[in-house]
C-alpha atoms as a PDB file:
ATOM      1  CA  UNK A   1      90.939 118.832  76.721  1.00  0.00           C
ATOM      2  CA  UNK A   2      88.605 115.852  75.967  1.00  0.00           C
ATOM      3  CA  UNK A   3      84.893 115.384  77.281  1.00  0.00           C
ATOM      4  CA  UNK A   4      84.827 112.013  79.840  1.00  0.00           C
ATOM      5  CA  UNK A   5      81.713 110.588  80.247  1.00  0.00           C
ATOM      6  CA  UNK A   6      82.221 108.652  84.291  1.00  0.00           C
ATOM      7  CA  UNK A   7      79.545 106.289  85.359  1.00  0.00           C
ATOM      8  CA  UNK A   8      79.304 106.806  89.408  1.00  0.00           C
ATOM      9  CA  UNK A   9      75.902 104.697  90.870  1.00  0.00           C
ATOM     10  CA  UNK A  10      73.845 104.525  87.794  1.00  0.00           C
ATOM     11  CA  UNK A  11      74.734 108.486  86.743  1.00  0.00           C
ATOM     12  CA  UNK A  12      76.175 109.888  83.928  1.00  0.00           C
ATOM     13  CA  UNK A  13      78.814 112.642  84.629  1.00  0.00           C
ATOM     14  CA  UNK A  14      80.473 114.421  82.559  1.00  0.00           C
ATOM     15  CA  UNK A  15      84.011 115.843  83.206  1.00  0.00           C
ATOM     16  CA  UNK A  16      86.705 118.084  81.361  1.00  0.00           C
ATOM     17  CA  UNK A  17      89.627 116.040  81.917  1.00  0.00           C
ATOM     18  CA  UNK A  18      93.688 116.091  80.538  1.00  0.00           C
ATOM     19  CA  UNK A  19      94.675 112.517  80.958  1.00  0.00           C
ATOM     20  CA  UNK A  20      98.150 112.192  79.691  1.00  0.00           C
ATOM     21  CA  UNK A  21      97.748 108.107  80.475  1.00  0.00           C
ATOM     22  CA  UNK A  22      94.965 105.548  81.506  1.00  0.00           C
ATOM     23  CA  UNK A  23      95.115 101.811  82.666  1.00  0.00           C
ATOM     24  CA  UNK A  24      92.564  99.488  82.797  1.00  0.00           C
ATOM     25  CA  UNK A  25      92.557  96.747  85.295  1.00  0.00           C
ATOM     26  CA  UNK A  26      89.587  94.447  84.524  1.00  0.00           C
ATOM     27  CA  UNK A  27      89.535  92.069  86.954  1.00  0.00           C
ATOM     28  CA  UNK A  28      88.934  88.840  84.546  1.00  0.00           C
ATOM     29  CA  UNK A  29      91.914  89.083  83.241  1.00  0.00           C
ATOM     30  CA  UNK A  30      94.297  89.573  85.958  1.00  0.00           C
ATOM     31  CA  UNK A  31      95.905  86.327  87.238  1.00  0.00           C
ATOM     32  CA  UNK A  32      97.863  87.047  90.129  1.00  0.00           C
ATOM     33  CA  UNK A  33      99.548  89.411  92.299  1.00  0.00           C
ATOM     34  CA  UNK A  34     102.704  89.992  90.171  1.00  0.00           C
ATOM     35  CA  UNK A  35     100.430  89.466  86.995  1.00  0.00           C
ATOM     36  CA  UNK A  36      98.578  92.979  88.472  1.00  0.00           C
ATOM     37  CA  UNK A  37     101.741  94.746  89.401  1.00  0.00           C
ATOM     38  CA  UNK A  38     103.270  93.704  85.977  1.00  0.00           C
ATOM     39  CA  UNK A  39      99.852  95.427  84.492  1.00  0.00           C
ATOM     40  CA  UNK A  40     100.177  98.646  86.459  1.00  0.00           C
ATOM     41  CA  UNK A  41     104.035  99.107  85.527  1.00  0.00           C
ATOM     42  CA  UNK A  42     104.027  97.754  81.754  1.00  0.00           C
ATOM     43  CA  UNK A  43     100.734 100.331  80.767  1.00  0.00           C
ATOM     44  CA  UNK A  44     102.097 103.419  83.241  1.00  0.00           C
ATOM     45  CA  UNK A  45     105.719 103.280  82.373  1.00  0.00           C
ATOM     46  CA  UNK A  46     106.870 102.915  86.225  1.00  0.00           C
ATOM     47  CA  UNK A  47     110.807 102.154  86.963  1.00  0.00           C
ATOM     48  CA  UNK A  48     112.380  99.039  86.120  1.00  0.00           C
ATOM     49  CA  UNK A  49     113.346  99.108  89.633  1.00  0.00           C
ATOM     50  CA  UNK A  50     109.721  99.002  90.727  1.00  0.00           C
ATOM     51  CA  UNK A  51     109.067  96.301  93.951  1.00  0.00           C
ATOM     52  CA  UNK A  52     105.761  95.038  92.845  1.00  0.00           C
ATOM     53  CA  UNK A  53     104.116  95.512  95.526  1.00  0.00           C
ATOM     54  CA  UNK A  54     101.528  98.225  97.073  1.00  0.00           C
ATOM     55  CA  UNK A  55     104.135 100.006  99.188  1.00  0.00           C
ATOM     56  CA  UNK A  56     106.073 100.471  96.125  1.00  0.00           C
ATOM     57  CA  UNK A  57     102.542 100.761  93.890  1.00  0.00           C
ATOM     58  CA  UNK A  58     101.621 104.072  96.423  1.00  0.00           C
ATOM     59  CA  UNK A  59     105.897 104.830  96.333  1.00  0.00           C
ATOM     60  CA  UNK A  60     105.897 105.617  92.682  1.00  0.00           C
ATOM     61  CA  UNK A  61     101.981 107.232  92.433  1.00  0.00           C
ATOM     62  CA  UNK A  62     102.170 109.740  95.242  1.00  0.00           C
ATOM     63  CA  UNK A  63     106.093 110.725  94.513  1.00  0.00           C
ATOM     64  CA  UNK A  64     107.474 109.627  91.245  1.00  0.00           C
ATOM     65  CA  UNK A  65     104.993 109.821  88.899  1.00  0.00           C
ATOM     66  CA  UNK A  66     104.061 113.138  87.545  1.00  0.00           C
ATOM     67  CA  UNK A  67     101.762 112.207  84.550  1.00  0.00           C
ATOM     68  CA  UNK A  68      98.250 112.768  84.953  1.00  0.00           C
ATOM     69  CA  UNK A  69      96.448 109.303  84.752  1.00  0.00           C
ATOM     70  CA  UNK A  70      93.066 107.696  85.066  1.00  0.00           C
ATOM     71  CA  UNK A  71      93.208 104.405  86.630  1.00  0.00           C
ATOM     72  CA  UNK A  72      89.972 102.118  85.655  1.00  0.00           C
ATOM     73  CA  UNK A  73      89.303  98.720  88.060  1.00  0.00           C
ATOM     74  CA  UNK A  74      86.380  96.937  86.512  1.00  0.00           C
ATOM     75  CA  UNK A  75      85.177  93.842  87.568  1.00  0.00           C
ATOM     76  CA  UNK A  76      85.792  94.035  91.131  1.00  0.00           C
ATOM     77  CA  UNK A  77      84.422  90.931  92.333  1.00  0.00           C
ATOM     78  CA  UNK A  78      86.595  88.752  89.982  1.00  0.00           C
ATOM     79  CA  UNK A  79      89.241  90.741  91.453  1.00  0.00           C
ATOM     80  CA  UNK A  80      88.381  89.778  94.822  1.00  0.00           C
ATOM     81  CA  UNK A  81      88.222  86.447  93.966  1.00  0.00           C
ATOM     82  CA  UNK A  82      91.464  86.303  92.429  1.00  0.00           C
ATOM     83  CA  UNK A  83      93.699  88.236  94.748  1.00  0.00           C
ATOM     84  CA  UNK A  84      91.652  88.327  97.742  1.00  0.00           C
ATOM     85  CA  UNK A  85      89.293  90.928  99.363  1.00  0.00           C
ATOM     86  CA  UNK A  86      91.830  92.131 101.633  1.00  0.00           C
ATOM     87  CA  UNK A  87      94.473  92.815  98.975  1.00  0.00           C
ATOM     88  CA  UNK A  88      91.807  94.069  96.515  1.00  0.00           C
ATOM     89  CA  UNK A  89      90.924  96.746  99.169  1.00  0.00           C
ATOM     90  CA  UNK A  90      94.319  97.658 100.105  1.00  0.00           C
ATOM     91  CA  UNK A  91      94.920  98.354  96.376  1.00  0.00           C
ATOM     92  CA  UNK A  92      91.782 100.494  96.230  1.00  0.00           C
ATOM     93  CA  UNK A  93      93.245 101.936  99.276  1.00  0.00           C
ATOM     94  CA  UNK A  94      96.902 102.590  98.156  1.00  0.00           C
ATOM     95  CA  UNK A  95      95.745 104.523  95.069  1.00  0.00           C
ATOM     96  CA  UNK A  96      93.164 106.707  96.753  1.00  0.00           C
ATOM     97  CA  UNK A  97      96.248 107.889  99.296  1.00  0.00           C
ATOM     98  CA  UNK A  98      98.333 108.031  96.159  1.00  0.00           C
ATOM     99  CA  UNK A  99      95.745 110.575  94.747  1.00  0.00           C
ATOM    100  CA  UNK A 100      95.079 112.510  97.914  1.00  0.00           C
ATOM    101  CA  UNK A 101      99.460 113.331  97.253  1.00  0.00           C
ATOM    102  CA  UNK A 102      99.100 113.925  94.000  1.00  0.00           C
ATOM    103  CA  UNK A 103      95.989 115.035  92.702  1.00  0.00           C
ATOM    104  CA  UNK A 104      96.883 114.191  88.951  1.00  0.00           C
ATOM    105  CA  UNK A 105      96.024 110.684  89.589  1.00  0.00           C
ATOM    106  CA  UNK A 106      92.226 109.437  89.458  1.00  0.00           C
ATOM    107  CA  UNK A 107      91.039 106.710  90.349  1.00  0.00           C
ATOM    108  CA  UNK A 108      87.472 105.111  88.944  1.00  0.00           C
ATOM    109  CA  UNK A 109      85.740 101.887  90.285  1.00  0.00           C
ATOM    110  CA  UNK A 110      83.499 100.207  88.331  1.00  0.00           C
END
């Protein structure tokens, strides 16, 4: 079990977690659409038959994957810029209802 520090509006938090896998998504680096989905299946192992897109992205995290995982968005507002509020928010969205079906996958915004 490792110690996690989270930062959550300013505070410090600690938390006991078993993470068997992270990704980072840091929002300057991501290019595109398929550059993000190519992120998300390349660093969490998902199917070669994954669609790249957020139906499939919430497909795979609420039913297929069984590894407990921290996913990390940082940078938000480049993200925003570069894919678009409205997609940025419905991939916030998709993992959250990924993680309400399977409670092994977190999700932290920073």
């Amino acid at each position: 079990m490792r110690k996690t520090m989270i930062a959550i509006s300013g505070f410090m938090i600690s938390l006991q977690l078993l993470a068997s896998g992270s990704v980072l998504i840091n929002g300057k680096e991501i290019k595109s659409h398929d550059h993000l989905h190519t992120v998300l299946a390349k660093q969490l192992n998902f199917p070669k038959l994954y669609g790249k897109n957020l139906d499939a992205l919430y497909d795979v995290l609420s039913n297929d994957y069984s590894g407990q995982t921290v996913i990390k968005i940082k940078h938000l507002n480049f993200l925003k810029a570069r894919l678009g509020a409205d997609y940025t928010e419905a991939l916030i969205q998709a993992i959250m209802d990924a993680s309400e079906d399977n409670p092994k996958i977190i999700l932290v915004l920073e």
